[in-house]
Protein backbone atom coordinates (compact mmCIF):
# COMPACT_ATOMS: atom_id res chain seq x y z
CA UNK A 1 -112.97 -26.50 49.70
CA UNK A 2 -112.46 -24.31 46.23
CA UNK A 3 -114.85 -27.14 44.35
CA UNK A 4 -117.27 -27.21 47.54
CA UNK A 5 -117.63 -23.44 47.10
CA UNK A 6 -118.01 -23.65 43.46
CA UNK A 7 -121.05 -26.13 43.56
CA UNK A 8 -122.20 -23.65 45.68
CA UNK A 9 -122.11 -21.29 44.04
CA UNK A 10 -123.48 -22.77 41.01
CA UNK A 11 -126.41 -23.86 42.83
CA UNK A 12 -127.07 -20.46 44.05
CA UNK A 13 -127.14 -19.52 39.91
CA UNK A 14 -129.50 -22.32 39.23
CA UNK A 15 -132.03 -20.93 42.06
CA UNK A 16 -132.21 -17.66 40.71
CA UNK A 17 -132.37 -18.65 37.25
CA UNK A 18 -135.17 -21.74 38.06
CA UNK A 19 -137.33 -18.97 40.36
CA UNK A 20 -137.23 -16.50 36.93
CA UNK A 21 -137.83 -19.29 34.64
CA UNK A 22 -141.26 -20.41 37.07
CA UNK A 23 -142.35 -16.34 36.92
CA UNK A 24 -141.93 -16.56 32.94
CA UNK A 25 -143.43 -20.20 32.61
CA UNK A 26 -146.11 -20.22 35.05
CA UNK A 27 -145.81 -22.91 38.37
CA UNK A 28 -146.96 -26.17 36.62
CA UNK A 29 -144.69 -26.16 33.79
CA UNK A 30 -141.76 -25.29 35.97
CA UNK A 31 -143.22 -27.79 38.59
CA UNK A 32 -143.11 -30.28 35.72
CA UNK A 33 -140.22 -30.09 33.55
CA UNK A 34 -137.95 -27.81 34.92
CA UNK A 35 -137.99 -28.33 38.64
CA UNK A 36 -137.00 -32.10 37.88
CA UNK A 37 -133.08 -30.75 36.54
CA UNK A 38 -130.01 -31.45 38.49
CA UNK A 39 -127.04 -29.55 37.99
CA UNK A 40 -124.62 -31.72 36.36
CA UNK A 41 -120.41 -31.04 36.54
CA UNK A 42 -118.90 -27.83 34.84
CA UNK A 43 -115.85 -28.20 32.18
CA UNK A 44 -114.06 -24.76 32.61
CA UNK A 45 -111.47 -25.56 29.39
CA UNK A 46 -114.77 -25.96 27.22
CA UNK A 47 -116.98 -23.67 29.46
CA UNK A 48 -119.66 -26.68 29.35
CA UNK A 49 -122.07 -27.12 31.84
CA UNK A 50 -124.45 -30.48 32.66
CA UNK A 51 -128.06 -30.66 33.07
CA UNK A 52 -129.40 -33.69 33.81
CA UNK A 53 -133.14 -34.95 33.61
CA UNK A 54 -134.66 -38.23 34.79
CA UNK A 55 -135.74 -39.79 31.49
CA UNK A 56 -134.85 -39.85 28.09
CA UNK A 57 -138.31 -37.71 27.45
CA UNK A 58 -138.18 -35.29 29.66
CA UNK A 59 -134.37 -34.67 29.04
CA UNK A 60 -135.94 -34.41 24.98
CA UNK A 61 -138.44 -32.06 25.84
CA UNK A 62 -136.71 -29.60 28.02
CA UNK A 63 -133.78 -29.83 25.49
CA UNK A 64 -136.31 -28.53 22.21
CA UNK A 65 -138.13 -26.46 24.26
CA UNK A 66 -135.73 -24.33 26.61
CA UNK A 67 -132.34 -25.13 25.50
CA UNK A 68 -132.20 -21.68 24.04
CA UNK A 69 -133.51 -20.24 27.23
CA UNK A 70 -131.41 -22.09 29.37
CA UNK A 71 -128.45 -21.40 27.42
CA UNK A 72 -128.67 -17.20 27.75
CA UNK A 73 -130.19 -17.70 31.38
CA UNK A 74 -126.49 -19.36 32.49
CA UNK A 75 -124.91 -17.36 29.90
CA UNK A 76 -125.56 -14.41 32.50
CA UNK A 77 -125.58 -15.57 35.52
CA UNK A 78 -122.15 -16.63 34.39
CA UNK A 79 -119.82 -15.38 31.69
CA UNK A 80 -117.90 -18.24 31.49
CA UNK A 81 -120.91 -20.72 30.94
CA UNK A 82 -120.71 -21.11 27.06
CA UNK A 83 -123.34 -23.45 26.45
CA UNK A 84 -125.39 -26.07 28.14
CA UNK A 85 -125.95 -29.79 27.71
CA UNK A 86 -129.20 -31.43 28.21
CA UNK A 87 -128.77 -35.19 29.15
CA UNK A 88 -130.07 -37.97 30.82
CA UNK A 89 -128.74 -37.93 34.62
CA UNK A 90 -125.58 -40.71 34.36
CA UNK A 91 -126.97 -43.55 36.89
CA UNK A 92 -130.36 -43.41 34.89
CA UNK A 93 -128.93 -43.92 32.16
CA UNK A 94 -127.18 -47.14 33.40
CA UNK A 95 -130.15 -48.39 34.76
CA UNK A 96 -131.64 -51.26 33.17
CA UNK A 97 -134.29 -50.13 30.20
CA UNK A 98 -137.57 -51.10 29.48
CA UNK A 99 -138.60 -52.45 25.91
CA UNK A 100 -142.43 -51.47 25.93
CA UNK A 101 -142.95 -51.46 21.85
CA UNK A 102 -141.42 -48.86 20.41
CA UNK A 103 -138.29 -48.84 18.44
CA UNK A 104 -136.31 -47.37 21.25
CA UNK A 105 -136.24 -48.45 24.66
CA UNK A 106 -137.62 -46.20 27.61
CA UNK A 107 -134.64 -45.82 30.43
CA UNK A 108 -136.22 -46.80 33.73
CA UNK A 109 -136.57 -44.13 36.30
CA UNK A 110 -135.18 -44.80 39.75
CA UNK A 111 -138.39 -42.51 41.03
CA UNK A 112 -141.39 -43.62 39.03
CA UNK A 113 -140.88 -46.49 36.63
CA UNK A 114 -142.69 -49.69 36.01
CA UNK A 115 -141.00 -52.68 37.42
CA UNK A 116 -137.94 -54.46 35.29
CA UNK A 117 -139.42 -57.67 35.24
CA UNK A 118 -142.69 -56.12 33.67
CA UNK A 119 -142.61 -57.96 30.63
CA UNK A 120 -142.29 -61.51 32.31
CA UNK A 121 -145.44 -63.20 33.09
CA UNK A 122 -147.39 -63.45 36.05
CA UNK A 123 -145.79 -66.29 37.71
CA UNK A 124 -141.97 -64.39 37.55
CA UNK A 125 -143.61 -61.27 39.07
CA UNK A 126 -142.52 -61.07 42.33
CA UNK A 127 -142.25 -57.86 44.88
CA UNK A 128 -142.43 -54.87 43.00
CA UNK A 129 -140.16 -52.42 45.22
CA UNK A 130 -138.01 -50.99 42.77
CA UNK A 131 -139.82 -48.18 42.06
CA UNK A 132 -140.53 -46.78 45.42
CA UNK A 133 -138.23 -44.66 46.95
CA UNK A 134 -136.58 -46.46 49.63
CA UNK A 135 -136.38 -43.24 52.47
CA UNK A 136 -140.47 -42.31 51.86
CA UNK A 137 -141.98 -44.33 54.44
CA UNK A 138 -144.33 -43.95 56.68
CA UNK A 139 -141.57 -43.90 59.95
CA UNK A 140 -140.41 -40.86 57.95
CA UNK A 141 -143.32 -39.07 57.82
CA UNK A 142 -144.79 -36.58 60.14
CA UNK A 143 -147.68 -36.14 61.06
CA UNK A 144 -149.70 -33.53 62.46
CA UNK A 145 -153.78 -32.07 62.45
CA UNK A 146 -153.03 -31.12 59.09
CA UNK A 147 -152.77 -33.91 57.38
CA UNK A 148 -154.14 -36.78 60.10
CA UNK A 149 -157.06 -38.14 57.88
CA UNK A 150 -154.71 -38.68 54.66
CA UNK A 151 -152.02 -40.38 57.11
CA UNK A 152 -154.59 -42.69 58.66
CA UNK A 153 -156.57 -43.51 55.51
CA UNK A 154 -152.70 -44.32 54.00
CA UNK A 155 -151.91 -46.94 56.40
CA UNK A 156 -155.98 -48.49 56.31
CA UNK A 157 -155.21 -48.82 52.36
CA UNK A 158 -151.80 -50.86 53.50
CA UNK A 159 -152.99 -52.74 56.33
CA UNK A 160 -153.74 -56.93 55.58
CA UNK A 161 -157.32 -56.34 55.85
CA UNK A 162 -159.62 -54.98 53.11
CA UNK A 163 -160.48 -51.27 53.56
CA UNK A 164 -163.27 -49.90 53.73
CA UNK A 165 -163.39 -47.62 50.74
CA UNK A 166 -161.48 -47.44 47.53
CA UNK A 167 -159.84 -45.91 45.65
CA UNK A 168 -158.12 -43.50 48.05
CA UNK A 169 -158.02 -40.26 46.46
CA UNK A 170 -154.96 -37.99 47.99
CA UNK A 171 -155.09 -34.27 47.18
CA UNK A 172 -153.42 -31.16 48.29
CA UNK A 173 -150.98 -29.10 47.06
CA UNK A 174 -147.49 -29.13 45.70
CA UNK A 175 -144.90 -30.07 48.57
CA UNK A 176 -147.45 -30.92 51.36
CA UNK A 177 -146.31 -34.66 51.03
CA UNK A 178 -148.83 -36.66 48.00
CA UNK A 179 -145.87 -38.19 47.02
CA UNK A 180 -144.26 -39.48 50.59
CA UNK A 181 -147.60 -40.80 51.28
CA UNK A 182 -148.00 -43.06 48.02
CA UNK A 183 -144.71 -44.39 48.33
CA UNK A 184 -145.21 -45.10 52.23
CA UNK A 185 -148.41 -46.64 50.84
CA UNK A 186 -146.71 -48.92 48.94
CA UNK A 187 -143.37 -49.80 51.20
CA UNK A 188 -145.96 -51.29 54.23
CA UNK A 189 -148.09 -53.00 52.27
CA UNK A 190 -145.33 -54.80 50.83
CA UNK A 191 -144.28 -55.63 53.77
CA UNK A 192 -147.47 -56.48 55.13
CA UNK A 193 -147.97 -58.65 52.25
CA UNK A 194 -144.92 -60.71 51.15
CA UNK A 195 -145.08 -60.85 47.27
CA UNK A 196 -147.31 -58.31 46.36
CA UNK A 197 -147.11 -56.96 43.18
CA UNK A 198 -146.95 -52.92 43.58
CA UNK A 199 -146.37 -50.28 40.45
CA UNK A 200 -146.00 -46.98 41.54
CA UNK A 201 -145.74 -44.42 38.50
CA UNK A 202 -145.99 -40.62 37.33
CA UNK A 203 -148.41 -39.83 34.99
CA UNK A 204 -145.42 -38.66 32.91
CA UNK A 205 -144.40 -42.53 33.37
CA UNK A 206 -148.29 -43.66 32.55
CA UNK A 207 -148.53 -41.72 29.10
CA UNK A 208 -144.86 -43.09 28.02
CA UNK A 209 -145.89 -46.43 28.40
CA UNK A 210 -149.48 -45.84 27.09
CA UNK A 211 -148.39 -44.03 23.80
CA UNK A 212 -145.67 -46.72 23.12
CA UNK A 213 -148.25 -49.50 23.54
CA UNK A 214 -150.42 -47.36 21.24
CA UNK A 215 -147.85 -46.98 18.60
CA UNK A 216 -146.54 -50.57 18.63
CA UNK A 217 -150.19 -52.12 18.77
CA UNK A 218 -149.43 -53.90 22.12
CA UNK A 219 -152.43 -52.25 24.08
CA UNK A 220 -153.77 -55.80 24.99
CA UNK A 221 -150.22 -56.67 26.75
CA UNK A 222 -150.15 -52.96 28.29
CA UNK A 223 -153.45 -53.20 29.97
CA UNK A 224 -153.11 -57.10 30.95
CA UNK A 225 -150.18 -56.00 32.51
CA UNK A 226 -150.92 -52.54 34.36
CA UNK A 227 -154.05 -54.84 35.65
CA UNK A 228 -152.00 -57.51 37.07
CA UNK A 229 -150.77 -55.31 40.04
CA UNK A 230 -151.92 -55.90 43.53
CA UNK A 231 -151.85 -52.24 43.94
CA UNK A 232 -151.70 -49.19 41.71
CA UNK A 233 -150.00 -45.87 42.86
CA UNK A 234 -150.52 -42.89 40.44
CA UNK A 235 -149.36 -39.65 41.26
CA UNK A 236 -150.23 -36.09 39.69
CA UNK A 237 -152.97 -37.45 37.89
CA UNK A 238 -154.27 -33.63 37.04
CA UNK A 239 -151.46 -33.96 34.50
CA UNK A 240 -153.00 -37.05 32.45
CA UNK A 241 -156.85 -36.73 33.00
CA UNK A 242 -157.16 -34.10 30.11
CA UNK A 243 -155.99 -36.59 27.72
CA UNK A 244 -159.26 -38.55 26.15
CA UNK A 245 -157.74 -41.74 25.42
CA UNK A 246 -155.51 -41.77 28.36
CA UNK A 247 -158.33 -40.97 30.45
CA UNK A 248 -160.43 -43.54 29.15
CA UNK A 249 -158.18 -46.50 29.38
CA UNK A 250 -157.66 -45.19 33.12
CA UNK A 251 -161.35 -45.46 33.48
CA UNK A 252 -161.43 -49.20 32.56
CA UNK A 253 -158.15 -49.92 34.49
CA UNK A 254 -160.03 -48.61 37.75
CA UNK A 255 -162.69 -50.72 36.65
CA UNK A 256 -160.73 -53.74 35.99
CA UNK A 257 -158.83 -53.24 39.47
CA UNK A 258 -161.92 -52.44 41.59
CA UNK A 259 -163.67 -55.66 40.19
CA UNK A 260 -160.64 -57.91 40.96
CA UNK A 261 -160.32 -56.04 44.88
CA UNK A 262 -157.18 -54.97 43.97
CA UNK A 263 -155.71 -51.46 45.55
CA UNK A 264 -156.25 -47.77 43.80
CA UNK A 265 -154.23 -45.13 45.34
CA UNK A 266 -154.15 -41.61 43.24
CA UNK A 267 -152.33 -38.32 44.20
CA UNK A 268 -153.62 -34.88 42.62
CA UNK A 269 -153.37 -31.07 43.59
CA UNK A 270 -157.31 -30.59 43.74
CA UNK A 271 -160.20 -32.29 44.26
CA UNK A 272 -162.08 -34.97 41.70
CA UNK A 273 -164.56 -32.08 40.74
CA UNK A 274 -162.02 -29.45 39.92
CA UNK A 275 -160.29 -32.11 37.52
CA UNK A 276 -159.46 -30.04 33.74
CA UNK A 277 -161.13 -31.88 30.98
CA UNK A 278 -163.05 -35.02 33.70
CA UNK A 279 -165.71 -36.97 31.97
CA UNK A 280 -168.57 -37.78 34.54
CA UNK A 281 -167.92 -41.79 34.13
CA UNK A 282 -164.34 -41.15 35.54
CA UNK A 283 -165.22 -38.39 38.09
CA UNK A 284 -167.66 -40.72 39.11
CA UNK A 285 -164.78 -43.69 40.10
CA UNK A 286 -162.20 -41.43 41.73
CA UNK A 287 -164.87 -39.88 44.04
CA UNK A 288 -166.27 -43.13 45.24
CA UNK A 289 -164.29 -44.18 47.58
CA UNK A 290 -162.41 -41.49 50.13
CA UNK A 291 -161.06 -38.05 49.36
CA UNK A 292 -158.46 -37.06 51.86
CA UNK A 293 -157.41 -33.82 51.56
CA UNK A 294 -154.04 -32.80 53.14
CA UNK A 295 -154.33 -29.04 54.44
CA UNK A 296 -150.62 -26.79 54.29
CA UNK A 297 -149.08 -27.52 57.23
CA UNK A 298 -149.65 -25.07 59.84
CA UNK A 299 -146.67 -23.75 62.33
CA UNK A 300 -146.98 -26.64 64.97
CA UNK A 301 -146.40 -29.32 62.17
CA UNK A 302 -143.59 -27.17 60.75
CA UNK A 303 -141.75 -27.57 63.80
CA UNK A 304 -141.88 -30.80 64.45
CA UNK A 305 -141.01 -31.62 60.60
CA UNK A 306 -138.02 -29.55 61.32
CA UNK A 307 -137.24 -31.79 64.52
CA UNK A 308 -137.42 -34.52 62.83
CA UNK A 309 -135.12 -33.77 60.52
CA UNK A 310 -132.91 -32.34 62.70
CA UNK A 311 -132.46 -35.78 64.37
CA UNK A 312 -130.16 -36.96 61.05
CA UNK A 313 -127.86 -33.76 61.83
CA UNK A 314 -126.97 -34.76 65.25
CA UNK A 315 -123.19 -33.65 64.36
CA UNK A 316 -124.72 -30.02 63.44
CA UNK A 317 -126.23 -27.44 66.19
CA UNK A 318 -128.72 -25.73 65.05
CA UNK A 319 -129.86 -22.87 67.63
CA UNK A 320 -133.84 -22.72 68.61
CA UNK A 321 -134.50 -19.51 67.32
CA UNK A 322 -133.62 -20.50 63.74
CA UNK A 323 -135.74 -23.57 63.68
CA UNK A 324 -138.54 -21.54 64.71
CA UNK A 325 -137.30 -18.56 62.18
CA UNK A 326 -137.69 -21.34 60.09
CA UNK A 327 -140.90 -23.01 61.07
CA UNK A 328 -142.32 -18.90 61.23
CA UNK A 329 -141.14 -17.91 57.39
CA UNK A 330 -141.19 -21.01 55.48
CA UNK A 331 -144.68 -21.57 54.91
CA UNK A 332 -145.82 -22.29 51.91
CA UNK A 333 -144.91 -26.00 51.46
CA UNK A 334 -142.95 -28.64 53.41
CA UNK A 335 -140.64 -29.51 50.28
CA UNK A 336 -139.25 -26.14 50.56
CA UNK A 337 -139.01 -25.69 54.53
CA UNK A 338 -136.85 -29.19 54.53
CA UNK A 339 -134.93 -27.92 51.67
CA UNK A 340 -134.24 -24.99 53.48
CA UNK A 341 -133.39 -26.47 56.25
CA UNK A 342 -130.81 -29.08 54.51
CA UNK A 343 -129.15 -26.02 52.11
CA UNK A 344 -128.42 -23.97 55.56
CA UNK A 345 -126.89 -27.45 57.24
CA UNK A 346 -124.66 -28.38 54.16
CA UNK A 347 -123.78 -25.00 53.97
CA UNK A 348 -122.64 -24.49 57.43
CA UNK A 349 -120.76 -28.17 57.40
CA UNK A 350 -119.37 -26.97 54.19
CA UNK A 351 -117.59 -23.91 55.16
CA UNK A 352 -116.95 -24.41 59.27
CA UNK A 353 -119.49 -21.72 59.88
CA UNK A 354 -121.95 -22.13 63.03
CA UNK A 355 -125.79 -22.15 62.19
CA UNK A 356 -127.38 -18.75 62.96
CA UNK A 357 -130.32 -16.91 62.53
CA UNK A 358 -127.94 -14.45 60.09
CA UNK A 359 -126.30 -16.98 58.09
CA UNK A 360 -129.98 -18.44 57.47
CA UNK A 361 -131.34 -14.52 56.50
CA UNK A 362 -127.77 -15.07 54.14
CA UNK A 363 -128.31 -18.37 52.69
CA UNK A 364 -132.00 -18.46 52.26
CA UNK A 365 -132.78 -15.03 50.61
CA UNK A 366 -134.59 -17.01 47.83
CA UNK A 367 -136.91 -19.19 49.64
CA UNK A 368 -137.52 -16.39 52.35
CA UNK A 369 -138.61 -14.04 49.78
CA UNK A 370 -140.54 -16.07 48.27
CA UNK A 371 -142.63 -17.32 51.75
CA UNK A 372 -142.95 -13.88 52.97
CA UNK A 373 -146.30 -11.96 52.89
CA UNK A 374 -145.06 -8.31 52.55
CA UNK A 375 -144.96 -6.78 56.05
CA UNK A 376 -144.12 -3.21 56.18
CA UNK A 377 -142.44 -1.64 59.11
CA UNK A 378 -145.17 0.83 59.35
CA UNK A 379 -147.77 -2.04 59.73
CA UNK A 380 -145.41 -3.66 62.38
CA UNK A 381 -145.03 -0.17 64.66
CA UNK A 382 -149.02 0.36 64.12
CA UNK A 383 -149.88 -2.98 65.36
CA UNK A 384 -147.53 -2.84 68.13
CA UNK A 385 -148.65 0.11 69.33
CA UNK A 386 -152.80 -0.82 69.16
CA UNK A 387 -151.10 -3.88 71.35
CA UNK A 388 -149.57 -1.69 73.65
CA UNK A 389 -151.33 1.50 74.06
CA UNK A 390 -149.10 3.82 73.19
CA UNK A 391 -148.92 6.34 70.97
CA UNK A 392 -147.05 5.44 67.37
CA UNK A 393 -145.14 8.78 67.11
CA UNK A 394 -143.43 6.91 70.25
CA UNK A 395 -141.58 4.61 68.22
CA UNK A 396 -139.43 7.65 66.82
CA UNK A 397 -139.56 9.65 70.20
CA UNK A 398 -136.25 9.99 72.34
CA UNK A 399 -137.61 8.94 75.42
CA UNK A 400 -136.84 6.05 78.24
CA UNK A 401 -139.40 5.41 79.98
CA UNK A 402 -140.36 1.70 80.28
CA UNK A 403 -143.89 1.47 79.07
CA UNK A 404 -142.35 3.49 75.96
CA UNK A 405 -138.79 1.54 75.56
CA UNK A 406 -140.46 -1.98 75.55
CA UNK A 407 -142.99 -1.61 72.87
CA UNK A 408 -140.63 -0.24 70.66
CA UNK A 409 -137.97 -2.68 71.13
CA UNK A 410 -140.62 -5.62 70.20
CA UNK A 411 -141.58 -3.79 67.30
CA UNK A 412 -137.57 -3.56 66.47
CA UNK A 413 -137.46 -7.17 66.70
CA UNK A 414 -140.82 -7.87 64.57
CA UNK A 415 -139.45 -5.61 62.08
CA UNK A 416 -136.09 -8.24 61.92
CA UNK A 417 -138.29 -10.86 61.92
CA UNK A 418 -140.66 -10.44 59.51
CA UNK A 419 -139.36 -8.00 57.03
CA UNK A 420 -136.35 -8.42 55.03
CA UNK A 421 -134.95 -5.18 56.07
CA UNK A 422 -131.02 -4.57 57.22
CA UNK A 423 -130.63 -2.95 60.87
CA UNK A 424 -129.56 0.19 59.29
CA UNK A 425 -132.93 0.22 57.47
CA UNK A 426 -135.09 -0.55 60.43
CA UNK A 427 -132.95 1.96 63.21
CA UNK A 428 -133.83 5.09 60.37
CA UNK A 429 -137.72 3.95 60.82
CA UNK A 430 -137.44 4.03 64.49
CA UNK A 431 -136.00 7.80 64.61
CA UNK A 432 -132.80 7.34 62.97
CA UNK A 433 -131.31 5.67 65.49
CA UNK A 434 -127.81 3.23 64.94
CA UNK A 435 -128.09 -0.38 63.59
CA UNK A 436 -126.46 -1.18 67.17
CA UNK A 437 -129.13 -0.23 68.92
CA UNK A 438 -131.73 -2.76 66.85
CA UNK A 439 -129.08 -5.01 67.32
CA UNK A 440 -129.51 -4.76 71.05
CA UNK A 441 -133.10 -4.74 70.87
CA UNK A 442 -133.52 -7.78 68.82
CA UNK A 443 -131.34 -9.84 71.02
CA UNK A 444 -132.42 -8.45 74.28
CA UNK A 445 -135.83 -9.75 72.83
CA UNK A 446 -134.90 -12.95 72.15
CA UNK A 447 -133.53 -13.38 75.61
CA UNK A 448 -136.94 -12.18 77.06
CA UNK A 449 -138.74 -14.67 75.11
CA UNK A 450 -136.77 -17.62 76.68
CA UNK A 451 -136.94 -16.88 80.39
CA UNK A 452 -140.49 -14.70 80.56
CA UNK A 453 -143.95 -16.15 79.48
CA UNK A 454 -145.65 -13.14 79.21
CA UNK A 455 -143.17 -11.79 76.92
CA UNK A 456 -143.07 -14.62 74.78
CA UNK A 457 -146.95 -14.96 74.84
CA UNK A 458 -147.40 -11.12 73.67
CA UNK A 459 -144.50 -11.79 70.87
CA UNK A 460 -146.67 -14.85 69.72
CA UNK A 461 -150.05 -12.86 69.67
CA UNK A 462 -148.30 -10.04 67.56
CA UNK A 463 -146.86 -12.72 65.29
CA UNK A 464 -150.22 -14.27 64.67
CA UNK A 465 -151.99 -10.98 64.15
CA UNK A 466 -149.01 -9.80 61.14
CA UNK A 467 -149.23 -13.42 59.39
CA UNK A 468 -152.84 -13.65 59.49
């Protein structure tokens, strides 16, 4: 239990220092390179702690770039952190590697690697699965109005038949679920079509391989190759489109793939036209066939990701007011609402404690923070009482009566809700009364919400007008 709490606790560390690190480096180079780290084991005889990266590269970058900054970030957040280590993550490092014509060979990645038979000729090619994750499929993904056209367009582009338009461009933002979708893609079409040949890759992946072929003067073998897929799965393409040769040689790899009727599936966080850098030949390509834009998920789709995921818990009870806590605060992508959502599980199996809507207000400051458009208590009790009809200096006031007592104990239970404010807090902004009496006034509401309609339909109309 003492190690369970300490990788805890260390993970805690590595969320506060990772959130400072994305306000200091800006969300695309913290989306890209530092994001990716997993916390590694922590020696306390040599005070050494692991970071681990996917690939060689990255682990090379980060390592000359933020080393330094790592290093006094850890150093205090914990005293007894003397220094970090920057490494490839152990079972990548075991994986097979890649020869692609440079001098040192590129460590496959587990999550977006080209094949390890790419070198052998066409007729040794067989089902390219190995770099798809195996639990992104499309039985795993839900679906909901805001992203129906991307899901349907997803399984036309695996289906037997020929779609209709190509290449499928996916965009939306980070964490609404690019990724899950290309790898989906790529996992039923596979099995549609026994012995397809599939590459899925980063466009971290695509300018390794490109810049080694460029180096070692094997750009004949690098195209013939990337050409000889049955389908092509790029993700985060906004990441290698600003690079002129890189972006040409994509252009005549479309080319070459369109002309042969093979597959084109590309992720990106914005459209074709908002592309940094796009030359109009290129633009031109990606637009042509179907731009399927995948909107944030709104609160209905929130929920039932949360179900979902809920069903792999089954051991775990997780009471309905925290799911829809959840569903309610969460909102900015689906990456973080599931990860939310698993941290507040683990921790709960970890330590014996039950799931409740405190222990996720405990466990998910971060995230929370982070989700939450700043509601004021003021804006809460002035809403609540347009809503009402009553007048605000009511809130404070002493007295009992009914029309007065019910207002104000919904506004007590918006303010719990919605602001991250303690019960002491919120009783001195209702007249100074005790955190007992919020206490009774948030669960009293609670209880309405399950048994009365009209309570829980006037809750729901307040909640929509303080989000909007």
């Amino acid at each position: 239990m003492i190690e369970d709490q300490e990788a805890l606790d260390l993970a805690a560390d590595w969320s506060d220092i990772s959130q400072g690190l994305k306000k200091d480096l800006g969300s695309q180079l913290h989306a890209q390179w530092i994001k990716p780290i997993q916390l590694g084991a922590f020696c306390k005889e040599t005070g050494t702690l692991d970071l681990f990266l996917p690939t060689e590269f990255s682990a090379n970058w980060v390592a000359d770039r933020f080393a330094d900054r790592l290093s006094l970030a850890w150093k205090i957040a914990r005293s007894e952190v003397r220094q970090v280590r920057i490494t490839v993550h152990p079972r990548r490092r075991s994986m097979p590697e890649l020869r692609v014509g440079g001098e040192a060979p590129v460590p496959v990645r587990a999550s977006a690697h080209l094949p390890s038979h790419l070198n052998a000729g066409p007729a040794m090619i067989d089902t390219a699965l190995s770099g798809l994750d195996p639990s992104l499929t499309f039985a795993e993904f839900v679906s909901g109005s805001a992203n129906v056209l991307a899901v349907n367009a997803a399984q036309r582009m695996a289906a037997i038949e020929t779609p209709q338009f190509s290449p499928l461009y996916l965009k939306g933002s980070t964490g609404q679920g690019k990724t899950h979708l290309l790898h989906a893609i790529g996992h039923a079409f596979a099995a549609n079509k026994p012995g397809a040949r599939i590459f899925y890759c980063s466009a971290e992946r695509f300018m390794i391989e490109f810049v080694q072929a460029m180096r070692s003067n094997e750009m004949i073998e690098f195209k013939a190759r990337l050409r000889g897929f049955d389908m092509l799965l790029v993700d985060d393409i906004q990441f290698i489109i600003g690079k002129a040769s890189t972006q040409e040689e994509f252009l005549h790899t479309i080319d070459a793939l369109m002309s042969a009727g093979k597959r084109l599936i590309v992720a990106a966080d914005r459209a074709p036209q908002a592309l940094d850098g796009v030359e109009q030949r290129l633009l031109s390509r990606l637009s042509m066939g179907l731009v399927a834009d995948i909107q944030p998920a709104d609160i209905e789709l929130r929920r039932k990701i949360l179900e979902h995921r809920l069903a792999r818990f089954s051991s775990t009870q997780v009471p309905a007011d925290v799911i829809e806590f959840l569903a309610r605060t969460i909102n900015r992508n689906v990456r973080e609402l599931v990860g939310g959502l698993n941290k507040l599980i683990a921790y709960a199996q970890l330590t014996g404690q039950p799931v409740s809507l405190q222990l996720a207000e405990e466990q998910l400051t971060d995230i929370l923070s982070a989700n939450r458009r700043r509601i004021t208590i003021d804006e809460i009790q002035r809403t609540v009482c347009q809503f009402y009809r009553v007048d605000r200096t009511e809130m404070a006031s002493k007295r009992r009566a009914r029309a007065v007592v019910r207002p104000r104990q919904v506004a007590m239970y918006l303010a719990k809700v919605l602001t991250p404010r303690s019960y002491p807090e919120i009783g001195r902004k209702f007249g100074g009364r005790d955190h007992s009496t919020v206490i009774h006034a948030v669960r009293l509401i609670e209880e309405l919400r399950t048994r009365d309609a009209d309570m829980d339909g006037d809750v729901r109309t307040l909640l929509r007008q303080l989000e909007d």
